[in-house]
C-alpha atoms as a PDB file:
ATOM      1  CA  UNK A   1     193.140 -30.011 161.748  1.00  0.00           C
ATOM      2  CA  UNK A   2     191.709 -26.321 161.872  1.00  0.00           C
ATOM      3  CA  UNK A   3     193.006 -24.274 164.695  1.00  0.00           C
ATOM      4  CA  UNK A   4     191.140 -20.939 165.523  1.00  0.00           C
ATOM      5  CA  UNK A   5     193.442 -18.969 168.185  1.00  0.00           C
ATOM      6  CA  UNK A   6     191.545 -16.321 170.047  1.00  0.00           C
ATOM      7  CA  UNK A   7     193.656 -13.455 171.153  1.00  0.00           C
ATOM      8  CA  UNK A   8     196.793 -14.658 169.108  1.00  0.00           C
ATOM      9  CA  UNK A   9     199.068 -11.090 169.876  1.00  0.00           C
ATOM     10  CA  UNK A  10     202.376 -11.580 168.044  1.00  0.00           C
ATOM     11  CA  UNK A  11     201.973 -15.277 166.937  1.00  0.00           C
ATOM     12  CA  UNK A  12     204.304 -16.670 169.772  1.00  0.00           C
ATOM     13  CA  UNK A  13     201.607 -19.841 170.001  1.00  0.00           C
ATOM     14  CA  UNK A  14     200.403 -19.419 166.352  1.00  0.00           C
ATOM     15  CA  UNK A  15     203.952 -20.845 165.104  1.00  0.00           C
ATOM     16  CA  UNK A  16     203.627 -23.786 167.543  1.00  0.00           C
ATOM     17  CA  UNK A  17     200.331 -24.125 166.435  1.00  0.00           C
ATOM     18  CA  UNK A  18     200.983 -23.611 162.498  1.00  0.00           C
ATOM     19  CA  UNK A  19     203.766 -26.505 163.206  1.00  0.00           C
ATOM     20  CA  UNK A  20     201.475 -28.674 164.504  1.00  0.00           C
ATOM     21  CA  UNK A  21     198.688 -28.548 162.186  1.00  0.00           C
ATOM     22  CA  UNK A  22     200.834 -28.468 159.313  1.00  0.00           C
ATOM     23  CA  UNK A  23     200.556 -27.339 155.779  1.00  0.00           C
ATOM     24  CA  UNK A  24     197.040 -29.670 155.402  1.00  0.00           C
ATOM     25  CA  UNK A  25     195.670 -27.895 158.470  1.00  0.00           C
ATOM     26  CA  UNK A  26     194.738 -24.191 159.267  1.00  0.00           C
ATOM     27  CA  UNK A  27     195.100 -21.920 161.880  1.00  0.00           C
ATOM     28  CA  UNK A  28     193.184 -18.515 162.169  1.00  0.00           C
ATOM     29  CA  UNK A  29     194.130 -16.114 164.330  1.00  0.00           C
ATOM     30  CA  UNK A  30     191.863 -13.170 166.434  1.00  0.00           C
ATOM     31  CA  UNK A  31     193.101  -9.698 167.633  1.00  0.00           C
ATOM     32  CA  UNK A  32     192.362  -6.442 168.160  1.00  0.00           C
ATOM     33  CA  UNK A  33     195.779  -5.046 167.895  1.00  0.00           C
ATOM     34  CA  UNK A  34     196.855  -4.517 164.382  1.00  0.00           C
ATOM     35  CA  UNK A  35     200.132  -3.739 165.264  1.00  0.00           C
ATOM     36  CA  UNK A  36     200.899  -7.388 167.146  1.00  0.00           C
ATOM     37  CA  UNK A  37     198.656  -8.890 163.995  1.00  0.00           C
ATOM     38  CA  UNK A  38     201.351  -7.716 161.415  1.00  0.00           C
ATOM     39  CA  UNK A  39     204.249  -8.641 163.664  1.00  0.00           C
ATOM     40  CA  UNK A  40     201.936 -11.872 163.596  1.00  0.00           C
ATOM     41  CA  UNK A  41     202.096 -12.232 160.068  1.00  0.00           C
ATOM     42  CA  UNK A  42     205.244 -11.581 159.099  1.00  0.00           C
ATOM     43  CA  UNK A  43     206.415 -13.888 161.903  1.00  0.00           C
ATOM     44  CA  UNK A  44     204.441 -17.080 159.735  1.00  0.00           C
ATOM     45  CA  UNK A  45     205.328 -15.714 156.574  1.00  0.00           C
ATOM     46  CA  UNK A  46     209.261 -15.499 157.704  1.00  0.00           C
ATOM     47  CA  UNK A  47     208.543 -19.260 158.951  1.00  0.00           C
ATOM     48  CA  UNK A  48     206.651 -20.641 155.431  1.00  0.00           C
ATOM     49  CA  UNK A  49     203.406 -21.270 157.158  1.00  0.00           C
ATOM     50  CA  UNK A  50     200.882 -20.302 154.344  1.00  0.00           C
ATOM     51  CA  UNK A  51     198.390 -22.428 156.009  1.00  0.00           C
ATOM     52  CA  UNK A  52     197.837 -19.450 158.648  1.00  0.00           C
ATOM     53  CA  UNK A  53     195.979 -15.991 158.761  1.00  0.00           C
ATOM     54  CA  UNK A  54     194.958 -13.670 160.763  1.00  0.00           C
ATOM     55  CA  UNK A  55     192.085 -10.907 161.256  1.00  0.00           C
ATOM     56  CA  UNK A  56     191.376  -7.647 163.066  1.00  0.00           C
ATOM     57  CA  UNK A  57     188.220  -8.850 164.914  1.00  0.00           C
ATOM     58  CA  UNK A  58     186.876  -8.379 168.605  1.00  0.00           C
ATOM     59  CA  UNK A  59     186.923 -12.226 170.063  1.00  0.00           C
ATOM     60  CA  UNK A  60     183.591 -11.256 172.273  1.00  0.00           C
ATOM     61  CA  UNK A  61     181.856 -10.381 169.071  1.00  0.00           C
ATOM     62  CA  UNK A  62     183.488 -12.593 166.400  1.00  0.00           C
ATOM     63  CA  UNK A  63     180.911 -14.812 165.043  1.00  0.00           C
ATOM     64  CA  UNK A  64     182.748 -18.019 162.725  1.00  0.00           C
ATOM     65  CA  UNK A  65     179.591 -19.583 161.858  1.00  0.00           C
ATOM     66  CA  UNK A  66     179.239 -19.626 158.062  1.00  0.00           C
ATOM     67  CA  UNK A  67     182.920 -18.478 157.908  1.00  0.00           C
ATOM     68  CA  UNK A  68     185.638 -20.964 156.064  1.00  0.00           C
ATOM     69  CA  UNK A  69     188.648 -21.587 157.232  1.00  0.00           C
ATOM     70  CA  UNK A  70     191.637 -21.167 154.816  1.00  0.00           C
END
C-alpha cells in the first residue's frame, strides 16, 4: 500500500498511517511548514518507519504524476 498524506503537519496521522502500511508500503507526506516537517521526521525516524518521507511542497500545486514513491 502507498499512502500520500496531504497536509501531514507534525506526523500525528503519518505514524498511524506508517503502522498501517507497514515496512512493504509507503507513505509520503506534503507540507509547507518545514518546521512541523522535521518534527515530522524525526517523529518516524524515533518510531523505525523508514518506509516514510516527507517534502516541502504546496498541496494545491504538487503534481505526483511521474513521481515514485519510496
Amino acid at each position: 500500500m502507498c499512502v500520500l498524506e496531504l497536509g501531514c503537519g507534525v506526523g500525528e496521522v503519518s505514524l498511524i498511517a506508517a503502522r498501517l502500511v507497514g515496512p512493504r508500503g509507503s507513505l509520503h507526506g506534503l507540507d509547507l511548514d518545514p518546521t512541523a516537517l522535521e518534527i515530522a521526521r524525526r517523529r518516524v525516524q524515533s518510531a523505525g518507519h523508514g518506509h516514510v518521507c516527507f517534502e516541502l511542497v504546496d498541496v494545491a500545486i504538487f503534481n505526483p504524476h511521474g513521481r515514485m514513491m519510496p
